[in-house]
PDB file of N, CA and C in Angstrom:
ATOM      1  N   UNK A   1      51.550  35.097 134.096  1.00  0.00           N
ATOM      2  CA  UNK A   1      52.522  35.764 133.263  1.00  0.00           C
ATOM      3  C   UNK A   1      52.343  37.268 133.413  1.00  0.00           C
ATOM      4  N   UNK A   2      53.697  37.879 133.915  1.00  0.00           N
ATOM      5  CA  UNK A   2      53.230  39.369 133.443  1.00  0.00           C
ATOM      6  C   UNK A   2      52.538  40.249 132.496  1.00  0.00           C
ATOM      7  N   UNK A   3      52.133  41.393 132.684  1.00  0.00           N
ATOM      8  CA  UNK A   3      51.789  41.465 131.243  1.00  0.00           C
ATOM      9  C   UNK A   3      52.543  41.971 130.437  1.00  0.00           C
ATOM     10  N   UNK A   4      52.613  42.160 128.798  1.00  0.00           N
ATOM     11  CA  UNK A   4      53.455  42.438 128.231  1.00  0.00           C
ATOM     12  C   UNK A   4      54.508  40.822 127.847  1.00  0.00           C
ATOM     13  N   UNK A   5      54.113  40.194 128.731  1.00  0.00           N
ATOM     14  CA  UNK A   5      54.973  38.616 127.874  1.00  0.00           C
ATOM     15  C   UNK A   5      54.163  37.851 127.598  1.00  0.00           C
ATOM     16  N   UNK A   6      52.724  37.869 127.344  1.00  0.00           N
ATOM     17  CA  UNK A   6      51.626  36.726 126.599  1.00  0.00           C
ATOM     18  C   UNK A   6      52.192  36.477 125.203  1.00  0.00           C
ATOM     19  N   UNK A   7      51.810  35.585 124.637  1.00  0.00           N
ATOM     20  CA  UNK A   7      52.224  34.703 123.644  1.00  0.00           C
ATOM     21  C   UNK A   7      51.620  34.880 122.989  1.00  0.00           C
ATOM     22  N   UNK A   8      51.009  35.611 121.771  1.00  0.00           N
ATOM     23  CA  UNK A   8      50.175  35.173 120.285  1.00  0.00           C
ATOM     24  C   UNK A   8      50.345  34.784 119.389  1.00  0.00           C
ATOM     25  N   UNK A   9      49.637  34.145 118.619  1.00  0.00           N
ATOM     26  CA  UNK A   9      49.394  33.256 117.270  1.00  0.00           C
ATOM     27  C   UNK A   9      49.328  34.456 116.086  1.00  0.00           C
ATOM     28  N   UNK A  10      49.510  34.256 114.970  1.00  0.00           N
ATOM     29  CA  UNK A  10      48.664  34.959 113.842  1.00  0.00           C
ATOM     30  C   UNK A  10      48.768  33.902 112.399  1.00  0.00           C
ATOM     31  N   UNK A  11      48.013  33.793 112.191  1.00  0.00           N
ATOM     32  CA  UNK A  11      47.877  33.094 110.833  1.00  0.00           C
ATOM     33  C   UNK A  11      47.060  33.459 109.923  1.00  0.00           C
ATOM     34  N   UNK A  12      47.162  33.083 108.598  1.00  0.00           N
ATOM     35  CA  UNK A  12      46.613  33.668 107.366  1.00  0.00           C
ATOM     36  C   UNK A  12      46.329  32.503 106.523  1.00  0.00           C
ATOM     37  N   UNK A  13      44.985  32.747 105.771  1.00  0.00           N
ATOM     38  CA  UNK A  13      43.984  32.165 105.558  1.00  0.00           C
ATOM     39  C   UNK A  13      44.023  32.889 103.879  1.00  0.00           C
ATOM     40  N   UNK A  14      44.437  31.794 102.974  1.00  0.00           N
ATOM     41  CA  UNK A  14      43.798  32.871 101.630  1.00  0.00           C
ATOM     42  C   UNK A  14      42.435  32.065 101.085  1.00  0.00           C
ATOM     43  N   UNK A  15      41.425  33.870 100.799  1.00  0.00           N
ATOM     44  CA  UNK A  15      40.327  33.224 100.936  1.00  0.00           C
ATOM     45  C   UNK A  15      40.011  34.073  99.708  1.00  0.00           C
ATOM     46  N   UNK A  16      41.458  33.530  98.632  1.00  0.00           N
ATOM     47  CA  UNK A  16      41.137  34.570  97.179  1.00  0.00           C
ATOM     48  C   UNK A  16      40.048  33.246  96.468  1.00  0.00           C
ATOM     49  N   UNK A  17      40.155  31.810  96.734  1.00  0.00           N
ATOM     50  CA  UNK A  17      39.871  31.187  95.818  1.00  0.00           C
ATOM     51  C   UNK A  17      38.309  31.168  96.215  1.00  0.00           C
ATOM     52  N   UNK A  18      37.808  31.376  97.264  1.00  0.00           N
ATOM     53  CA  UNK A  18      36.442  31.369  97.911  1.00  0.00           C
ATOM     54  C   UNK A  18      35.538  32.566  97.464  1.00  0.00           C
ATOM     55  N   UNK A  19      36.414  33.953  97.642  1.00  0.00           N
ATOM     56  CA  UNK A  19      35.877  34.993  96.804  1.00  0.00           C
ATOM     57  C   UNK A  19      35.680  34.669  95.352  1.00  0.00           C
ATOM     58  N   UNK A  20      36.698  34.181  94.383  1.00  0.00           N
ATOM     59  CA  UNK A  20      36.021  34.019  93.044  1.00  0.00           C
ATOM     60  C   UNK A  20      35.079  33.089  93.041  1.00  0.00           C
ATOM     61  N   UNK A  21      34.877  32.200  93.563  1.00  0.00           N
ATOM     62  CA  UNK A  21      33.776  31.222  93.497  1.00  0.00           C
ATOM     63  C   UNK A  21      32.851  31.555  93.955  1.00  0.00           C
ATOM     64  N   UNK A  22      32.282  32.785  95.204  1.00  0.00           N
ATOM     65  CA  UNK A  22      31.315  33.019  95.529  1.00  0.00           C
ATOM     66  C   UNK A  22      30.982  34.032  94.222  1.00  0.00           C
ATOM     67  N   UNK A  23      31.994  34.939  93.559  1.00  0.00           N
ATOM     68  CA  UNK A  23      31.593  35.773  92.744  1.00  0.00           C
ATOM     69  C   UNK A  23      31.067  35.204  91.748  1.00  0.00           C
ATOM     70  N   UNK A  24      31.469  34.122  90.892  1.00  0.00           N
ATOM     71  CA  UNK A  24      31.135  33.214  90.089  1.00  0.00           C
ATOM     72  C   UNK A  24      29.476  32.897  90.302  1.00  0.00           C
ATOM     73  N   UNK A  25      29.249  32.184  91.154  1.00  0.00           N
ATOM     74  CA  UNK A  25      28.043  31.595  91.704  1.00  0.00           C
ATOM     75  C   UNK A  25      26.848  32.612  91.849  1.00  0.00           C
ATOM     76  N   UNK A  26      27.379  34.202  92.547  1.00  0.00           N
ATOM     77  CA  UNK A  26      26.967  35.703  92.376  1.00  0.00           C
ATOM     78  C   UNK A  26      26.330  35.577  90.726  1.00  0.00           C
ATOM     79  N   UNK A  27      26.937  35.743  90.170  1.00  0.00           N
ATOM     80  CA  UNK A  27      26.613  35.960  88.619  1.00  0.00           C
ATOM     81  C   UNK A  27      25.764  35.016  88.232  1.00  0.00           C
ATOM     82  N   UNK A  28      26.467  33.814  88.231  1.00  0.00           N
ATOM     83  CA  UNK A  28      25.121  32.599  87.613  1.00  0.00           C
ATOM     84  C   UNK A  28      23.764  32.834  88.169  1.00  0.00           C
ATOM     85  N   UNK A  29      23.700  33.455  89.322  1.00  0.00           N
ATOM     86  CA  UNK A  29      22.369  33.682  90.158  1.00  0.00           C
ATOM     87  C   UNK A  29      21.731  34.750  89.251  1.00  0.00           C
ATOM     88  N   UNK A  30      22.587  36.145  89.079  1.00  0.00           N
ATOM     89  CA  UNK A  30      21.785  37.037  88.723  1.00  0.00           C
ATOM     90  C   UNK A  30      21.440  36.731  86.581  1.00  0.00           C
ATOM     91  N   UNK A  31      22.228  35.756  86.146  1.00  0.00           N
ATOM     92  CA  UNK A  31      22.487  35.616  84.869  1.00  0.00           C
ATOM     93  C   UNK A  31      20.696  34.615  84.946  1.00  0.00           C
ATOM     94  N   UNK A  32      21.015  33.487  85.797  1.00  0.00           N
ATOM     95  CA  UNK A  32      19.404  32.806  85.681  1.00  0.00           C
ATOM     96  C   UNK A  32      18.471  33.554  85.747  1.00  0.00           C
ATOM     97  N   UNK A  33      18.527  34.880  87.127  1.00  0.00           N
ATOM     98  CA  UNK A  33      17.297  35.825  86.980  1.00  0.00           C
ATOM     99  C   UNK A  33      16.958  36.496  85.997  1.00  0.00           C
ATOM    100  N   UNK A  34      18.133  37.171  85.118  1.00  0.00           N
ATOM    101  CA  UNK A  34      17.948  37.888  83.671  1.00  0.00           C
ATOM    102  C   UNK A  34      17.377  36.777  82.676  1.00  0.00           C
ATOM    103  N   UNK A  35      17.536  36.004  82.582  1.00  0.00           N
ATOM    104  CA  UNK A  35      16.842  34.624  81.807  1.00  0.00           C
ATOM    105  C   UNK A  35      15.810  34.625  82.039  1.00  0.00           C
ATOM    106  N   UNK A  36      15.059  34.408  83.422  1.00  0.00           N
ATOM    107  CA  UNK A  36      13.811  34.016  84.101  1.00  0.00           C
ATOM    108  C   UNK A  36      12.646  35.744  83.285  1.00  0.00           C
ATOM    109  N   UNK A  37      13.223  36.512  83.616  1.00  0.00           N
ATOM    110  CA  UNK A  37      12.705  37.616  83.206  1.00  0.00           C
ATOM    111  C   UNK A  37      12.292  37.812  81.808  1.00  0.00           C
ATOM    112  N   UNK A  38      13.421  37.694  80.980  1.00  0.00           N
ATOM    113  CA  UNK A  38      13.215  37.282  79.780  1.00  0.00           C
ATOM    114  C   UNK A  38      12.328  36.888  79.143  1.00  0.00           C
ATOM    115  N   UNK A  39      12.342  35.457  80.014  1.00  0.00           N
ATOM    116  CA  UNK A  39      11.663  34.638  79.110  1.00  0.00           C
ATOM    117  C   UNK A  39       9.791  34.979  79.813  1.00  0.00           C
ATOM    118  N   UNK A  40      10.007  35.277  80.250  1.00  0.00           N
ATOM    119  CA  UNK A  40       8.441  35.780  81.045  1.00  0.00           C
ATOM    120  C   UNK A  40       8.122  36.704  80.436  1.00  0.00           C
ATOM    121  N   UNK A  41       8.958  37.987  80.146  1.00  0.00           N
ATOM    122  CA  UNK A  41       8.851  38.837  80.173  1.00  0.00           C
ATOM    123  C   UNK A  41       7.408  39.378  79.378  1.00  0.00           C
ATOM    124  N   UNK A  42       7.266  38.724  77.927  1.00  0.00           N
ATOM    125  CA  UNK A  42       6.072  38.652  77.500  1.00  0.00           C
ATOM    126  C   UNK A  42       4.697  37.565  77.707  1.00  0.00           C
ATOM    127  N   UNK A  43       4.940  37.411  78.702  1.00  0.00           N
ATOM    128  CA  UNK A  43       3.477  36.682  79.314  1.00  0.00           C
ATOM    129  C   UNK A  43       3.341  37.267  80.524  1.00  0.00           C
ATOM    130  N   UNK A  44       1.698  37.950  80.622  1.00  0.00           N
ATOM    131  CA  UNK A  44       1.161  38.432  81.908  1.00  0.00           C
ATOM    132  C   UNK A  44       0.900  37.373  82.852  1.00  0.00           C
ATOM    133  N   UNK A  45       0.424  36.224  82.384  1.00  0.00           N
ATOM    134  CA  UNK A  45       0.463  34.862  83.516  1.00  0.00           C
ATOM    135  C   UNK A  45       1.426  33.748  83.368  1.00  0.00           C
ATOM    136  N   UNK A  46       2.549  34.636  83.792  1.00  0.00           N
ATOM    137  CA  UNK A  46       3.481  33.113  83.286  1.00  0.00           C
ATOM    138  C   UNK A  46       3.803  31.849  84.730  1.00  0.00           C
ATOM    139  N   UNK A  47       2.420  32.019  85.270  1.00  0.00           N
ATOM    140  CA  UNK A  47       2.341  31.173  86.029  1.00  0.00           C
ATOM    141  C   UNK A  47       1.385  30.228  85.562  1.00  0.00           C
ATOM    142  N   UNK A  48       0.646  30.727  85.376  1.00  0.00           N
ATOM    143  CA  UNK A  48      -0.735  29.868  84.235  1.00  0.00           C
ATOM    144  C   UNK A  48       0.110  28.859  83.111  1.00  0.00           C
ATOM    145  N   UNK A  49       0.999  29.179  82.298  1.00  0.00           N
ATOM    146  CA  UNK A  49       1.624  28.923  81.201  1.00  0.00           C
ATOM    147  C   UNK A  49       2.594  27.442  81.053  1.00  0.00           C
ATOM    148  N   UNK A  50       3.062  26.600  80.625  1.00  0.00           N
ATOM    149  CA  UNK A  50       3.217  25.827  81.016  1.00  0.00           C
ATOM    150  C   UNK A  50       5.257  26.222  80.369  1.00  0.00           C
ATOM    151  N   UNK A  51       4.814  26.972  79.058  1.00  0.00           N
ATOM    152  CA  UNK A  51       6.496  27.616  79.225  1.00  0.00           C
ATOM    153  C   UNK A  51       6.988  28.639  80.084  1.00  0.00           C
ATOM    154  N   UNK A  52       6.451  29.430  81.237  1.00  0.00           N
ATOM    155  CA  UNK A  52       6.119  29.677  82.111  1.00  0.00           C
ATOM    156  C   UNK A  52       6.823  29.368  83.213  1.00  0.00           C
ATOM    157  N   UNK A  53       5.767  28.344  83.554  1.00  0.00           N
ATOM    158  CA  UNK A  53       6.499  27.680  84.303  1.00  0.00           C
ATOM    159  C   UNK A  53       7.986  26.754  84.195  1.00  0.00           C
ATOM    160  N   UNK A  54       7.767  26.310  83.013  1.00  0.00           N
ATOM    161  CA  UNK A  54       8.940  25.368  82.994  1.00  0.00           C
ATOM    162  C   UNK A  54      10.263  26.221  82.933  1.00  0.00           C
ATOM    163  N   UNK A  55      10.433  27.870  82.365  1.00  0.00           N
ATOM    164  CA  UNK A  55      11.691  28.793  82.760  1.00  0.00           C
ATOM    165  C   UNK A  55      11.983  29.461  84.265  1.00  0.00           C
ATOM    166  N   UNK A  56      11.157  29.057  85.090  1.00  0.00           N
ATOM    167  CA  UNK A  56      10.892  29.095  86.450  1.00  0.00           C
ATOM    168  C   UNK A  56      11.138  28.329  87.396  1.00  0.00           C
ATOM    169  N   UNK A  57      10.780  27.255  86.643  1.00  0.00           N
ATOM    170  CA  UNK A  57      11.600  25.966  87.282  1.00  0.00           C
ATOM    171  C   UNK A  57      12.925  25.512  86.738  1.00  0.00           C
ATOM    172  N   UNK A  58      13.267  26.196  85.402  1.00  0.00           N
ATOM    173  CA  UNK A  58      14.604  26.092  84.927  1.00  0.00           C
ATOM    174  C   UNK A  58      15.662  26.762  86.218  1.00  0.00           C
ATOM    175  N   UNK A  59      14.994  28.570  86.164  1.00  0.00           N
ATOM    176  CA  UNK A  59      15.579  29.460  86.607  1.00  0.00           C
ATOM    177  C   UNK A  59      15.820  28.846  88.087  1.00  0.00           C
ATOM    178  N   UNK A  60      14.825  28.555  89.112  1.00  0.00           N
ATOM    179  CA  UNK A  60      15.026  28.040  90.554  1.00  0.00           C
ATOM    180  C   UNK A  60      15.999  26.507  90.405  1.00  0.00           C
ATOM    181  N   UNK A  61      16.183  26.023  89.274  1.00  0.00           N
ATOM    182  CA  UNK A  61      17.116  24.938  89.355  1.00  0.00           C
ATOM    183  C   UNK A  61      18.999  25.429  89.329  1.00  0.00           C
ATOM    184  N   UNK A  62      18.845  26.476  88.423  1.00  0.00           N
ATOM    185  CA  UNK A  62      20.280  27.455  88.316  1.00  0.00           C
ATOM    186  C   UNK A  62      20.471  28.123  89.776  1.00  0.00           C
ATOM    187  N   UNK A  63      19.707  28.753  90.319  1.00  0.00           N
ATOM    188  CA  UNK A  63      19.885  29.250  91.318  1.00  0.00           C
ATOM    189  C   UNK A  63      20.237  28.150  92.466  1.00  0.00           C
ATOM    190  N   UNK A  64      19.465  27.152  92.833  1.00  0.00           N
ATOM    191  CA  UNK A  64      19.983  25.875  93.564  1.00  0.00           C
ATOM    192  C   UNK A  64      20.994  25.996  93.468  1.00  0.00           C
ATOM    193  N   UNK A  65      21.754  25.457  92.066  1.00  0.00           N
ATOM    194  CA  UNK A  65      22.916  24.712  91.858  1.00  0.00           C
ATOM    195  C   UNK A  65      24.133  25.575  92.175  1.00  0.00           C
ATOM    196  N   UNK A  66      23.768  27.480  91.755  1.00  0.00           N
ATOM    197  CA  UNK A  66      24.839  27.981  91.975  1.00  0.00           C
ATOM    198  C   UNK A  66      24.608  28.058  94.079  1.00  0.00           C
ATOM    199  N   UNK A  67      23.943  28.209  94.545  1.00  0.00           N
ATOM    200  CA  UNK A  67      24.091  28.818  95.725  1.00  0.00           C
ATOM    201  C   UNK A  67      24.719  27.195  96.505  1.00  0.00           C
ATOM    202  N   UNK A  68      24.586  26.137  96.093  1.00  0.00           N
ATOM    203  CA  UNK A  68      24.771  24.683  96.743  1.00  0.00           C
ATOM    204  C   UNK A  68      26.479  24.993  96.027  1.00  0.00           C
ATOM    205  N   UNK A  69      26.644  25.438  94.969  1.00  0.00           N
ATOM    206  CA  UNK A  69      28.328  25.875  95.027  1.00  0.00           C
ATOM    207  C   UNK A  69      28.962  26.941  95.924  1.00  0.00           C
ATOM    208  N   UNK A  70      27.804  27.423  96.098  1.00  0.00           N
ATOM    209  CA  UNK A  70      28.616  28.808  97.443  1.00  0.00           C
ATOM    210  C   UNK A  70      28.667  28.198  98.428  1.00  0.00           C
ATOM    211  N   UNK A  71      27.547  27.159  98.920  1.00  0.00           N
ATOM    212  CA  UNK A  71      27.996  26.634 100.266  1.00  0.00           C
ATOM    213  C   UNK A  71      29.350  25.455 100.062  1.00  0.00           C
ATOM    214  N   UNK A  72      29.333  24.855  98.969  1.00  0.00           N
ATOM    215  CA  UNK A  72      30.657  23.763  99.380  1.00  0.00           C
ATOM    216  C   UNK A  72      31.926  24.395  99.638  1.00  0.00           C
ATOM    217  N   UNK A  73      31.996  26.024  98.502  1.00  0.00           N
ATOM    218  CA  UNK A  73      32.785  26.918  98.674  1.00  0.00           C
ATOM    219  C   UNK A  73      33.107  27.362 100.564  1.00  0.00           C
ATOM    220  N   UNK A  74      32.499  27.427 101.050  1.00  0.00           N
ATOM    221  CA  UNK A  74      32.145  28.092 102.229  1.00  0.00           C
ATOM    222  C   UNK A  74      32.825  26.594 103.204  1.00  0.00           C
ATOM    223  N   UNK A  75      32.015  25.984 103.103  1.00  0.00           N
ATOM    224  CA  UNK A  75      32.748  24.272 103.708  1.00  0.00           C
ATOM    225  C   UNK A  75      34.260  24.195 103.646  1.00  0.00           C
ATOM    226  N   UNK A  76      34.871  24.282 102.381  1.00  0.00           N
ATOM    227  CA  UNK A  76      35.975  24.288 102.228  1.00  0.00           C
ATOM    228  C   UNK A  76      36.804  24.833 103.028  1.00  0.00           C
ATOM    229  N   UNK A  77      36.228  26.461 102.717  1.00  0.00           N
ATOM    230  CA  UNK A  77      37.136  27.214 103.610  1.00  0.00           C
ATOM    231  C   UNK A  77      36.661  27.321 105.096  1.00  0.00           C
ATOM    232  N   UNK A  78      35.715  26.727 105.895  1.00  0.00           N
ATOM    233  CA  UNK A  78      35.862  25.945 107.385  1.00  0.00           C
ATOM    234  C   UNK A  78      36.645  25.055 107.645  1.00  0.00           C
ATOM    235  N   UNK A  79      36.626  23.772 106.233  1.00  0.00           N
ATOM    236  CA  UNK A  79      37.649  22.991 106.922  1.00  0.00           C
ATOM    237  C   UNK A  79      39.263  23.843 106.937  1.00  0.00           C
ATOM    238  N   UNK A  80      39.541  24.880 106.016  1.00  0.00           N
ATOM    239  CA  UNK A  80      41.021  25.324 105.736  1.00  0.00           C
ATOM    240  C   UNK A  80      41.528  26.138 107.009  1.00  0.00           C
ATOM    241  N   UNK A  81      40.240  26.876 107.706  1.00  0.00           N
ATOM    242  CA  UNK A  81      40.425  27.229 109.051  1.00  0.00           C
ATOM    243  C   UNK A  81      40.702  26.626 110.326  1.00  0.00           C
ATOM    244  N   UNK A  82      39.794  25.383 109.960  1.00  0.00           N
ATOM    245  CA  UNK A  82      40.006  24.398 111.383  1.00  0.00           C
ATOM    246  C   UNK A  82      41.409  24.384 111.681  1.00  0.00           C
ATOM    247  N   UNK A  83      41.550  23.791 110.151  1.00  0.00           N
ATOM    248  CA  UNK A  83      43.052  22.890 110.003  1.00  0.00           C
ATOM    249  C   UNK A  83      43.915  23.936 110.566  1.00  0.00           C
ATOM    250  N   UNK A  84      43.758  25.131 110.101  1.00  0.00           N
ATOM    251  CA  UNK A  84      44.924  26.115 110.548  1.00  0.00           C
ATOM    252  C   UNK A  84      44.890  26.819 111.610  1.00  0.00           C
ATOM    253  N   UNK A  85      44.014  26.604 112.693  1.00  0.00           N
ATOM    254  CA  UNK A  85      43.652  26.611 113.691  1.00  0.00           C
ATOM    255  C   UNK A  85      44.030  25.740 114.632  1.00  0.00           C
ATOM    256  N   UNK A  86      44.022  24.919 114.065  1.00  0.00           N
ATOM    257  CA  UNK A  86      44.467  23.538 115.134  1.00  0.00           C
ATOM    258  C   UNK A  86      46.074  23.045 114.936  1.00  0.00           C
ATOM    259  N   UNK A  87      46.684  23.413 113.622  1.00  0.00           N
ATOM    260  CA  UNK A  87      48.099  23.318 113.626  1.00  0.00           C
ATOM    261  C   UNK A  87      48.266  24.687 114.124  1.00  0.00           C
ATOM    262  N   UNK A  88      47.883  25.692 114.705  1.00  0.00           N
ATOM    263  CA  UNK A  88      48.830  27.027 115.325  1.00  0.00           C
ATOM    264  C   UNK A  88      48.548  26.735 116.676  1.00  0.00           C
ATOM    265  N   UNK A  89      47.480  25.665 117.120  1.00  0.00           N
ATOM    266  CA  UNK A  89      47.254  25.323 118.164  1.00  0.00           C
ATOM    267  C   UNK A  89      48.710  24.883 119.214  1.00  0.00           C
ATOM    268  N   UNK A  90      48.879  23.454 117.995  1.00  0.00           N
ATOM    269  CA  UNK A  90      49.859  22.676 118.480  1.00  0.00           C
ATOM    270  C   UNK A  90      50.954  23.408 118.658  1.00  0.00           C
ATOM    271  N   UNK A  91      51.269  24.686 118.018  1.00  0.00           N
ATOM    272  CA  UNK A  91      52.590  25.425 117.513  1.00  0.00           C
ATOM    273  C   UNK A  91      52.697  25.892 118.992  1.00  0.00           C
ATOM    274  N   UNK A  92      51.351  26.917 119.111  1.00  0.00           N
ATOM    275  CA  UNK A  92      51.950  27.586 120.634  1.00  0.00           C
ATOM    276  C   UNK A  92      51.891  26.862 121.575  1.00  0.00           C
ATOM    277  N   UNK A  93      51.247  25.400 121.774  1.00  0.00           N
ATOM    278  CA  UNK A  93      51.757  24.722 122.602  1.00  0.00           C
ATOM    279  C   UNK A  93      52.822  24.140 122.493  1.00  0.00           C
ATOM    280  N   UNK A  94      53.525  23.764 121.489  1.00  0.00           N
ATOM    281  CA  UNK A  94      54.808  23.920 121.629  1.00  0.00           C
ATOM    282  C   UNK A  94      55.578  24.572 122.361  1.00  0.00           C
ATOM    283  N   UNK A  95      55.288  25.715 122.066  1.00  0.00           N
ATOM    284  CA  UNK A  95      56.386  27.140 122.516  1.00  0.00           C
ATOM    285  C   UNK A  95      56.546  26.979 123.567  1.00  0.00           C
ATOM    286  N   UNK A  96      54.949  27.393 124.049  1.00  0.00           N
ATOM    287  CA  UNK A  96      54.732  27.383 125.217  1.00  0.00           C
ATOM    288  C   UNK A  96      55.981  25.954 126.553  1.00  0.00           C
ATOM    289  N   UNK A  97      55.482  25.352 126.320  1.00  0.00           N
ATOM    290  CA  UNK A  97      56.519  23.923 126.488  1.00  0.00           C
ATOM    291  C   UNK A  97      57.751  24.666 126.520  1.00  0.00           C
ATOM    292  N   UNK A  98      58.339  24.930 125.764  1.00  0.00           N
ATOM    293  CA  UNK A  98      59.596  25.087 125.776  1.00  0.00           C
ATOM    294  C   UNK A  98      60.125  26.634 126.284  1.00  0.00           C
ATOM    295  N   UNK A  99      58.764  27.573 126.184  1.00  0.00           N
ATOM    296  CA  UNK A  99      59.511  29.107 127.229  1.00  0.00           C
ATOM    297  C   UNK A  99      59.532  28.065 128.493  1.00  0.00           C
ATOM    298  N   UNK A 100      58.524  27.576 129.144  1.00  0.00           N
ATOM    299  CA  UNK A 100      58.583  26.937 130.332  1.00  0.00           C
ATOM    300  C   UNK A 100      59.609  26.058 131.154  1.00  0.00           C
ATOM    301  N   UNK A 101      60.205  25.203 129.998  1.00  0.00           N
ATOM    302  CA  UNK A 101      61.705  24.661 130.055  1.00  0.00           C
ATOM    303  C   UNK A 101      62.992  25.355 130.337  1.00  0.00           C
ATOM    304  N   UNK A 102      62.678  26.446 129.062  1.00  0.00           N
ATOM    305  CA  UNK A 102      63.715  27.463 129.562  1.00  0.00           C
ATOM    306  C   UNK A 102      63.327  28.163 130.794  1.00  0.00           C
ATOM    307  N   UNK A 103      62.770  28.686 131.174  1.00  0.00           N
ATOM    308  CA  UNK A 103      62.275  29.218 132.710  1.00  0.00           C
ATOM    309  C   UNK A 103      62.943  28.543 133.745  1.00  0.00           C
ATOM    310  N   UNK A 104      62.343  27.349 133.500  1.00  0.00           N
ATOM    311  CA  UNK A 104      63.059  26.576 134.509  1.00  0.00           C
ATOM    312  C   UNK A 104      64.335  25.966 134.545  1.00  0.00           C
ATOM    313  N   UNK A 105      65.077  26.000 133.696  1.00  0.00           N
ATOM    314  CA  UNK A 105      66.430  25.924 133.186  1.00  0.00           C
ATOM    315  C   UNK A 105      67.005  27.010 133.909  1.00  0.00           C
ATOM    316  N   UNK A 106      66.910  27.904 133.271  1.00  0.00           N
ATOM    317  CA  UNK A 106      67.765  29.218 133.260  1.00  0.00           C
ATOM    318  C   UNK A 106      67.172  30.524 134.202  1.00  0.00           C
ATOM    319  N   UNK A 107      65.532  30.216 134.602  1.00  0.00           N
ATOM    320  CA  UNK A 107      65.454  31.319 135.532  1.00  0.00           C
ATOM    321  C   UNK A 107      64.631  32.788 134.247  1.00  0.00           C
ATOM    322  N   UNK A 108      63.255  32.643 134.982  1.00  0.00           N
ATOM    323  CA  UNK A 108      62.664  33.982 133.885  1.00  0.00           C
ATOM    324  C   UNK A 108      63.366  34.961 133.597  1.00  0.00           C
ATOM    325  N   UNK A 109      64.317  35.217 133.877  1.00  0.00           N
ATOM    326  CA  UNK A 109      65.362  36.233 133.377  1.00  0.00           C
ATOM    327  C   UNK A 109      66.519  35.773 132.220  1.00  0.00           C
TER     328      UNK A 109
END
């Protein structure tokens, strides 16, 4: 093909609902750490401690849960790409198909 007649795709992806959910998940993270702190805050060994520990293991259970929501978040929007990736696929092969028809129909001009 000459240049100047290549064919491109463009498609759009909204990735408003992925941003609030990562922001969401953002917060619960730093909201468990302000907790974790907290509750430590007055014990010099709050590893020794058995309440201590158990807001530590609270806190690393919040943090899990939000960051295992950032990744399904994240999943989601791979599969929303594939998908729209692979239907713009079919599209310009379409086209494609059919500049080619016409070409040969009617002559690249």
């Amino acid at each position: 093909m000459p240049k100047g007649d290549e064919v491109t795709t463009k498609f759009r992806v909204d990735i408003s609902e992925l941003k609030a959910n990562i922001s969401t998940a953002n917060k619960e993270i730093k909201s468990a750490n302000a907790t974790f702190k907290e509750a430590s805050s007055g014990m010099e060994d709050w590893e020794s401690s058995t309440t201590g520990l158990e807001a530590k293991i609270k806190q690393m259970t919040s943090v899990l849960g939000s960051e295992k929501s950032k990744l399904e978040s994240y999943k989601q929007q791979l599969v929303a790409i594939t998908d729209a990736e692979a239907e713009n696929g079919k599209r310009a092969d379409e086209l494609r198909v059919a500049y080619q028809q016409a070409c040969d129909q009617f002559g690249k001009n």
